[in-house]
C-alpha atoms as a PDB file:
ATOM      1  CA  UNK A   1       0.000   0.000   0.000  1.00  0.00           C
ATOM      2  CA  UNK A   2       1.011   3.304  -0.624  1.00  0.00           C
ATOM      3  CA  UNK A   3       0.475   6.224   1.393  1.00  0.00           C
ATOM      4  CA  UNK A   4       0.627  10.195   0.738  1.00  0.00           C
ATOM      5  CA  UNK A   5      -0.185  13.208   2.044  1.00  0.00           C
ATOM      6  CA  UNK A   6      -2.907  15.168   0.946  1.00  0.00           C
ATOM      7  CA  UNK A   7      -2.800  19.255   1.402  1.00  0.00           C
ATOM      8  CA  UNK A   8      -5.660  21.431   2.072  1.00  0.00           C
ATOM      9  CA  UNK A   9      -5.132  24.179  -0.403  1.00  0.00           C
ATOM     10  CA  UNK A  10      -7.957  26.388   1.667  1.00  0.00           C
ATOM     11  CA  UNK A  11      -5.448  26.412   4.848  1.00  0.00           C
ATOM     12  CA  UNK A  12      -4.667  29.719   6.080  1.00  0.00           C
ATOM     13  CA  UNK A  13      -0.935  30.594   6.250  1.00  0.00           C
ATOM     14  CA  UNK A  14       1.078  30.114   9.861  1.00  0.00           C
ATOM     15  CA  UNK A  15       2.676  33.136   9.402  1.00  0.00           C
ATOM     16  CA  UNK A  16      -0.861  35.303   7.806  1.00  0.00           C
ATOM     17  CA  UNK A  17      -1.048  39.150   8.935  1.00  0.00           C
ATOM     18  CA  UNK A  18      -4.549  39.369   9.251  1.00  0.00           C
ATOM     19  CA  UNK A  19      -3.776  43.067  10.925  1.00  0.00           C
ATOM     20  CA  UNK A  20      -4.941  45.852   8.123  1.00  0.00           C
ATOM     21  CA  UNK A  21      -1.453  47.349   9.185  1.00  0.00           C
ATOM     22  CA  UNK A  22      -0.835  51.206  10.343  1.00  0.00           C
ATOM     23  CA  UNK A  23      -3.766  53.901   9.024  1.00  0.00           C
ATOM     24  CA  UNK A  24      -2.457  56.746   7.284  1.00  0.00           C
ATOM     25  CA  UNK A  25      -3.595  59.483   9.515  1.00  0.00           C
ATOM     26  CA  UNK A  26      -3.783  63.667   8.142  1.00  0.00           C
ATOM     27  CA  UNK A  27      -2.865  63.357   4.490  1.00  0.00           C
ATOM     28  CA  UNK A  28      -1.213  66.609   4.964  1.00  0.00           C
ATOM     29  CA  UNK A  29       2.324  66.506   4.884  1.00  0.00           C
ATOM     30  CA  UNK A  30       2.172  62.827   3.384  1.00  0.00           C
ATOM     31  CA  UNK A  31       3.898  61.351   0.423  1.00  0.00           C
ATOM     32  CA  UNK A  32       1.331  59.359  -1.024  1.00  0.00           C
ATOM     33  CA  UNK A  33       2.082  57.316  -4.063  1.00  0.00           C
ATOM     34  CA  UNK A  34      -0.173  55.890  -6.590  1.00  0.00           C
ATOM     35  CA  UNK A  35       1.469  52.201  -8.684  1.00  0.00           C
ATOM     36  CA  UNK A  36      -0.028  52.497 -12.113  1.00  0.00           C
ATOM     37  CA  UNK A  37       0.230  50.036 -14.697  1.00  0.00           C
ATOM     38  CA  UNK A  38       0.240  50.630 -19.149  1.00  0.00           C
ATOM     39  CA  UNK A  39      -2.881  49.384 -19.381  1.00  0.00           C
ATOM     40  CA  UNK A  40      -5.816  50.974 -17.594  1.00  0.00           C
ATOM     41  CA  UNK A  41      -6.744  54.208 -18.767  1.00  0.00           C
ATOM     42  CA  UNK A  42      -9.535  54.104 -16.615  1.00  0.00           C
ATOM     43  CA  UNK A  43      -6.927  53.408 -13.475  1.00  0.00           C
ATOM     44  CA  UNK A  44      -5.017  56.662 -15.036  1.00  0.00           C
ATOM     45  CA  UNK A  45      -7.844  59.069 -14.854  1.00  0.00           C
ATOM     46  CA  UNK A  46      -9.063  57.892 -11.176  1.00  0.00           C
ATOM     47  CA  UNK A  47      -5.544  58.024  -9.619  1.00  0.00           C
ATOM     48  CA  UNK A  48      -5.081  61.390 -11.381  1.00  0.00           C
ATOM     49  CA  UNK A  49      -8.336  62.971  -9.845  1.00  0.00           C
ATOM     50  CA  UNK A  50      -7.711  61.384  -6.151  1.00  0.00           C
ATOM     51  CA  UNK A  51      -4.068  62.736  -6.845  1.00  0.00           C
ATOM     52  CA  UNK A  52      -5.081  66.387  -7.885  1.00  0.00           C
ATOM     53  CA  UNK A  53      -7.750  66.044  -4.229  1.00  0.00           C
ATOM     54  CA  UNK A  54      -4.384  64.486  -1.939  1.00  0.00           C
ATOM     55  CA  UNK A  55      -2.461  67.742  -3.322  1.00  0.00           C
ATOM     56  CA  UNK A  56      -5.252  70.326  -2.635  1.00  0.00           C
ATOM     57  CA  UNK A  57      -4.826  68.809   0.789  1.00  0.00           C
ATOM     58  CA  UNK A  58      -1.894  69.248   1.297  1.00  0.00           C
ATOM     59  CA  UNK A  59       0.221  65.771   0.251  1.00  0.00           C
ATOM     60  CA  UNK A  60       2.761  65.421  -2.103  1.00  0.00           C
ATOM     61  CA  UNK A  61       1.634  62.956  -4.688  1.00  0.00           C
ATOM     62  CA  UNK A  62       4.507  60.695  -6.607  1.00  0.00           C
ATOM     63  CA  UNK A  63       3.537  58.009  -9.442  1.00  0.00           C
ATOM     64  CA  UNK A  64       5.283  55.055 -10.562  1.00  0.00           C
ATOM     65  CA  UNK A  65       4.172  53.272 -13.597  1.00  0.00           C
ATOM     66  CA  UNK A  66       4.522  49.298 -13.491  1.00  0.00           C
ATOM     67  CA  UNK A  67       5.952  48.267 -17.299  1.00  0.00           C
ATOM     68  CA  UNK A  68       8.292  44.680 -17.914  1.00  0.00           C
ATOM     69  CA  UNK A  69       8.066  42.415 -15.249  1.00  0.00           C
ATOM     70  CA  UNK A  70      10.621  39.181 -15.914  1.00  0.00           C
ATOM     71  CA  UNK A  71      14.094  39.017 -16.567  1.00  0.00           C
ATOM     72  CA  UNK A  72      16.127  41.809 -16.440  1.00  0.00           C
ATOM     73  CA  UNK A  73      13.752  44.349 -16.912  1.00  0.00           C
ATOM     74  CA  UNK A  74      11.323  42.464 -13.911  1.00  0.00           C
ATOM     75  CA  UNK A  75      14.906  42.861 -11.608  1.00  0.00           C
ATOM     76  CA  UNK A  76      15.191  46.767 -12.526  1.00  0.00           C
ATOM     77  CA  UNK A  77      11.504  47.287 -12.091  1.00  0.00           C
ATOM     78  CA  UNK A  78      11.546  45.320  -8.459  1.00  0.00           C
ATOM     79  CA  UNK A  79      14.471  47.526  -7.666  1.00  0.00           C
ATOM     80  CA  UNK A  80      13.135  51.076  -9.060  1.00  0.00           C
ATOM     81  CA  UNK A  81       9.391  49.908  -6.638  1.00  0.00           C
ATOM     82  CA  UNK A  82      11.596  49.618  -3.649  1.00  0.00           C
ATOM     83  CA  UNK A  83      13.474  52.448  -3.679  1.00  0.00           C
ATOM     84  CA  UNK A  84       9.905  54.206  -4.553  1.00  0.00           C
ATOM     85  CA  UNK A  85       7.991  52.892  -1.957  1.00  0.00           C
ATOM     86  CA  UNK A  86      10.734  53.957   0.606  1.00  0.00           C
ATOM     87  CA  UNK A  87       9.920  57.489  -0.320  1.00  0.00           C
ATOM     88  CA  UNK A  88       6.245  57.164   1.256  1.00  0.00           C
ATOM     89  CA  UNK A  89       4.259  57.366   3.471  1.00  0.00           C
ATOM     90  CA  UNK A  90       1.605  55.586   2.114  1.00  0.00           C
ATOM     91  CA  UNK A  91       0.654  53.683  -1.157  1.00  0.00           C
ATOM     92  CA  UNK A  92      -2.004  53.137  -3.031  1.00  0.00           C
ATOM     93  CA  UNK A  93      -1.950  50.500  -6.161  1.00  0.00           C
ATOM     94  CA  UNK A  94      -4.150  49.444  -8.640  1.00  0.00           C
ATOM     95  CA  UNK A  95      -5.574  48.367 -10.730  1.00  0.00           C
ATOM     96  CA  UNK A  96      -6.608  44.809 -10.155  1.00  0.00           C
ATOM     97  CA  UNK A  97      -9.354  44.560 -13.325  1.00  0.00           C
ATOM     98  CA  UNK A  98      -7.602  41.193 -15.424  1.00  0.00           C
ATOM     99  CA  UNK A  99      -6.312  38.174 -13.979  1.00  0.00           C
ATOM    100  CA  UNK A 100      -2.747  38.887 -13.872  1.00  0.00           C
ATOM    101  CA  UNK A 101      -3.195  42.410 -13.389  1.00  0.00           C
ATOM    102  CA  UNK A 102      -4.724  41.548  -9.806  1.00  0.00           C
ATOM    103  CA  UNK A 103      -1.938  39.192  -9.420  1.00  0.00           C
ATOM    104  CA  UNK A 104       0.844  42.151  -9.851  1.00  0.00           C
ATOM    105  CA  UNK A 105      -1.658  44.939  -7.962  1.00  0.00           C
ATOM    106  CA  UNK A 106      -1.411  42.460  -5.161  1.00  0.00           C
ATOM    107  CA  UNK A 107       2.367  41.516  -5.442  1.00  0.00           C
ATOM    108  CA  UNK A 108       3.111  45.195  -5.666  1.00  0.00           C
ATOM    109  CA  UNK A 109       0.520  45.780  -2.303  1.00  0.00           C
ATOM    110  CA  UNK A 110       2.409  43.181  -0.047  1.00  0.00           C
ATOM    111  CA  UNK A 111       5.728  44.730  -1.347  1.00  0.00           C
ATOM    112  CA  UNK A 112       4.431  47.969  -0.033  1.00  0.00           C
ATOM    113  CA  UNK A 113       2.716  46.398   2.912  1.00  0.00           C
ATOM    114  CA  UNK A 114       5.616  45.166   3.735  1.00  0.00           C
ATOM    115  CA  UNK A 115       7.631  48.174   4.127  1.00  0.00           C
ATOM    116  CA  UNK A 116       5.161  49.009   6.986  1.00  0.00           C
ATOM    117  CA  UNK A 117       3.480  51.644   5.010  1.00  0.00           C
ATOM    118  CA  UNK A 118      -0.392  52.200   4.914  1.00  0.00           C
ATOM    119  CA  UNK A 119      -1.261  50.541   2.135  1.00  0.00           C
ATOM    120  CA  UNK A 120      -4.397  49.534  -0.222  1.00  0.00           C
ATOM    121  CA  UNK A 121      -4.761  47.764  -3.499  1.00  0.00           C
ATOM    122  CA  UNK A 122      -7.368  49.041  -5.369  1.00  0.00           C
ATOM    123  CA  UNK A 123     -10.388  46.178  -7.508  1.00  0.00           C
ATOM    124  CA  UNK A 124     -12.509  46.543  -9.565  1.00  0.00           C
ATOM    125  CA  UNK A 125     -15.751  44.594  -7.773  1.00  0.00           C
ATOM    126  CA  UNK A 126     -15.336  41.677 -10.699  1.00  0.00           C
ATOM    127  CA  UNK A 127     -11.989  40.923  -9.092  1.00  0.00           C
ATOM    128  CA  UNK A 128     -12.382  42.094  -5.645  1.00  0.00           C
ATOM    129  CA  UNK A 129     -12.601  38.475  -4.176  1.00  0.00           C
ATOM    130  CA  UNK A 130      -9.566  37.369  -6.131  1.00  0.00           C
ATOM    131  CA  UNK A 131      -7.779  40.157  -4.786  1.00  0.00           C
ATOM    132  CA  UNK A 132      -8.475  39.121  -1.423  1.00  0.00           C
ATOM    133  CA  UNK A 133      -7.313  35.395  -2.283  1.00  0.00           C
ATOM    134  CA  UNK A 134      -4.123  36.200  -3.505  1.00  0.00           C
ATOM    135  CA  UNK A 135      -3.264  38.323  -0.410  1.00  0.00           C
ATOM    136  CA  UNK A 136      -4.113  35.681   1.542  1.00  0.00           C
ATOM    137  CA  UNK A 137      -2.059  33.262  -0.412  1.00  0.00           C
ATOM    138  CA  UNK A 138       0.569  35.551   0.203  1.00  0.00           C
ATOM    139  CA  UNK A 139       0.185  35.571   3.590  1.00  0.00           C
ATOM    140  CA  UNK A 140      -1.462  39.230   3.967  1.00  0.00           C
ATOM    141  CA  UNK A 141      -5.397  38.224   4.661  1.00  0.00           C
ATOM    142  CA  UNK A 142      -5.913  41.789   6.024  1.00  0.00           C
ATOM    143  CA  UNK A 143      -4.501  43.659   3.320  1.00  0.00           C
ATOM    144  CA  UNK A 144      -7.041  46.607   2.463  1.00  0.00           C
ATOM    145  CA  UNK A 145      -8.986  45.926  -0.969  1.00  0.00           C
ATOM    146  CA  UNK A 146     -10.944  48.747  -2.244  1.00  0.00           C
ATOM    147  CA  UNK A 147     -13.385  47.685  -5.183  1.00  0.00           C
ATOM    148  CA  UNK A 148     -14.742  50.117  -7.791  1.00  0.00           C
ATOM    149  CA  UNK A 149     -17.455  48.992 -10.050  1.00  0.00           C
ATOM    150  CA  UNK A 150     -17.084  46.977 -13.037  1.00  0.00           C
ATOM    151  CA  UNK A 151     -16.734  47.304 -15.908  1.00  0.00           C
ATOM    152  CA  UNK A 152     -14.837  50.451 -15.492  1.00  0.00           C
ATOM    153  CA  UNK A 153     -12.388  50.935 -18.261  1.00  0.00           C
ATOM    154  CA  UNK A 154     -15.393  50.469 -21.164  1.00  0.00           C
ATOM    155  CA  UNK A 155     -17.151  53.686 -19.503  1.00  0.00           C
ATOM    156  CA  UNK A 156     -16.071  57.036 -20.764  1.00  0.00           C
ATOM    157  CA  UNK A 157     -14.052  59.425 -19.089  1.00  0.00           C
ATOM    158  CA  UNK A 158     -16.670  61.702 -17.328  1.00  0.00           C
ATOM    159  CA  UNK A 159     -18.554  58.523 -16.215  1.00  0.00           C
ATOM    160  CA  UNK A 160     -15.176  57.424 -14.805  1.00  0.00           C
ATOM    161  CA  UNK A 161     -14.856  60.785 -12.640  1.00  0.00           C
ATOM    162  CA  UNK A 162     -17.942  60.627 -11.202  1.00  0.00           C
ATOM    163  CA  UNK A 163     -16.738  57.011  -9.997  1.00  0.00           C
ATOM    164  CA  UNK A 164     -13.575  58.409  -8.618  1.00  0.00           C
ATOM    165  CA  UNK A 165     -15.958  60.912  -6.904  1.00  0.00           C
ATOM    166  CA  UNK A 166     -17.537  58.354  -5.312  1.00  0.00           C
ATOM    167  CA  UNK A 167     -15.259  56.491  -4.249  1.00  0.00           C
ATOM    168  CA  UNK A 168     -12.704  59.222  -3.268  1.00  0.00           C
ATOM    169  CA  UNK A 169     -13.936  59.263   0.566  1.00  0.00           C
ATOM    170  CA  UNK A 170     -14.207  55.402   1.296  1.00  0.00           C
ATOM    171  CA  UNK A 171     -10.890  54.893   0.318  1.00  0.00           C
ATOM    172  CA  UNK A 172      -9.732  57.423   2.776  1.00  0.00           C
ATOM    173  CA  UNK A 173     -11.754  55.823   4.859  1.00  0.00           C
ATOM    174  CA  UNK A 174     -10.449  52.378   4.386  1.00  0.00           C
ATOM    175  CA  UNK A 175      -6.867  53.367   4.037  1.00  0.00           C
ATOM    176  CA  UNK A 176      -7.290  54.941   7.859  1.00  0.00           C
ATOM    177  CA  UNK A 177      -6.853  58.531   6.443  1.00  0.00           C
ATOM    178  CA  UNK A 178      -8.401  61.671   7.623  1.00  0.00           C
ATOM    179  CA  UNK A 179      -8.155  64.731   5.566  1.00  0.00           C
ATOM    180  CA  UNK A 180      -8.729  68.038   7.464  1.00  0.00           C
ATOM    181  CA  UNK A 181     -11.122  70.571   5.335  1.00  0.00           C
ATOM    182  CA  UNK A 182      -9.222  73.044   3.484  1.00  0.00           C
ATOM    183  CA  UNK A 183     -10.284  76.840   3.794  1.00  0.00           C
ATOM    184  CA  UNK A 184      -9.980  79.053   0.668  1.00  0.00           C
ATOM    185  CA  UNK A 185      -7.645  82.258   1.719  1.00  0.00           C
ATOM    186  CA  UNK A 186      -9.926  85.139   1.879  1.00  0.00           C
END
């Protein structure tokens, strides 16, 4: 008779951080970077809008755009992330809409995560759960998911706004940020 072992590939990690990590606090006088990717245009305009919002209150907003991700050009691109994300004091990455594009939103999240940084990857509802699995898989169950509505990147630009309008304030919310009301000089 032969005997093996069978795994239970629904097991939760030893070593999971279920912990949503360290909130982000006053955006003012925050770094706050946004991971893009080539392909998202929708992704582009959103992190644009919450970028131009961050700045009127008072952050300083930094992008860094996600491109070749094996070989040598993967090694340089790991490299150029970390020494990014150790500018900040918070990130926020998307955009997990495809398959493998949740798979590197998430990679790029625990990388952040990682650092100790506030952190949240940002969905797009059709991939929200996946999102989750992955970052469980890689040992982060807690890791902050926000989920937009899909489909997203089919809608035009002015229906994309009013999205990032939307969704502006719960992501402050979820990312544990507060964001103190800005008075116009008189």
């Amino acid at each position: 008779m032969v005997r093996g072992m069978v795994l239970d590939p629904s097991a939760a990690r030893d070593d999971d951080i279920a912990s949503t990590g360290p909130g982000l606090g006053e955006v003012s006088g925050k770094r706050i970077g946004f991971r893009v990717d080539r392909i998202w245009r929708s992704w582009d305009w959103i992190s644009a809008d919450w970028a131009d919002r961050l700045r009127a209150a008072g952050a300083d907003v930094t992008f860094w755009r996600s491109t070749d991700r094996s070989g040598a050009e993967g090694e340089r691109a790991a490299k150029e992330l970390g020494e990014w994300l150790a500018t900040l004091d918070g990130a926020i990455v998307g955009l997990a809409n495809c398959g493998s594009c949740t798979g590197w939103t998430i990679r790029d999240s625990l990388v952040a995560a990682a650092t100790g940084i506030p952190t949240i990857a940002i969905a797009t509802k059709n991939f929200e759960a996946f999102a989750h699995e992955i970052a469980a898989r890689g040992g982060r169950s807690g890791l902050r998911v926000h989920a937009l509505p899909y489909p997203l990147n089919e809608r035009e630009q002015d229906e994309v706004l009013a999205v990032a309008d939307e969704h502006y304030r719960p992501m402050l919310d979820a990312i544990g940020a507060t964001q103190a009301l800005q008075v116009a000089a008189q």
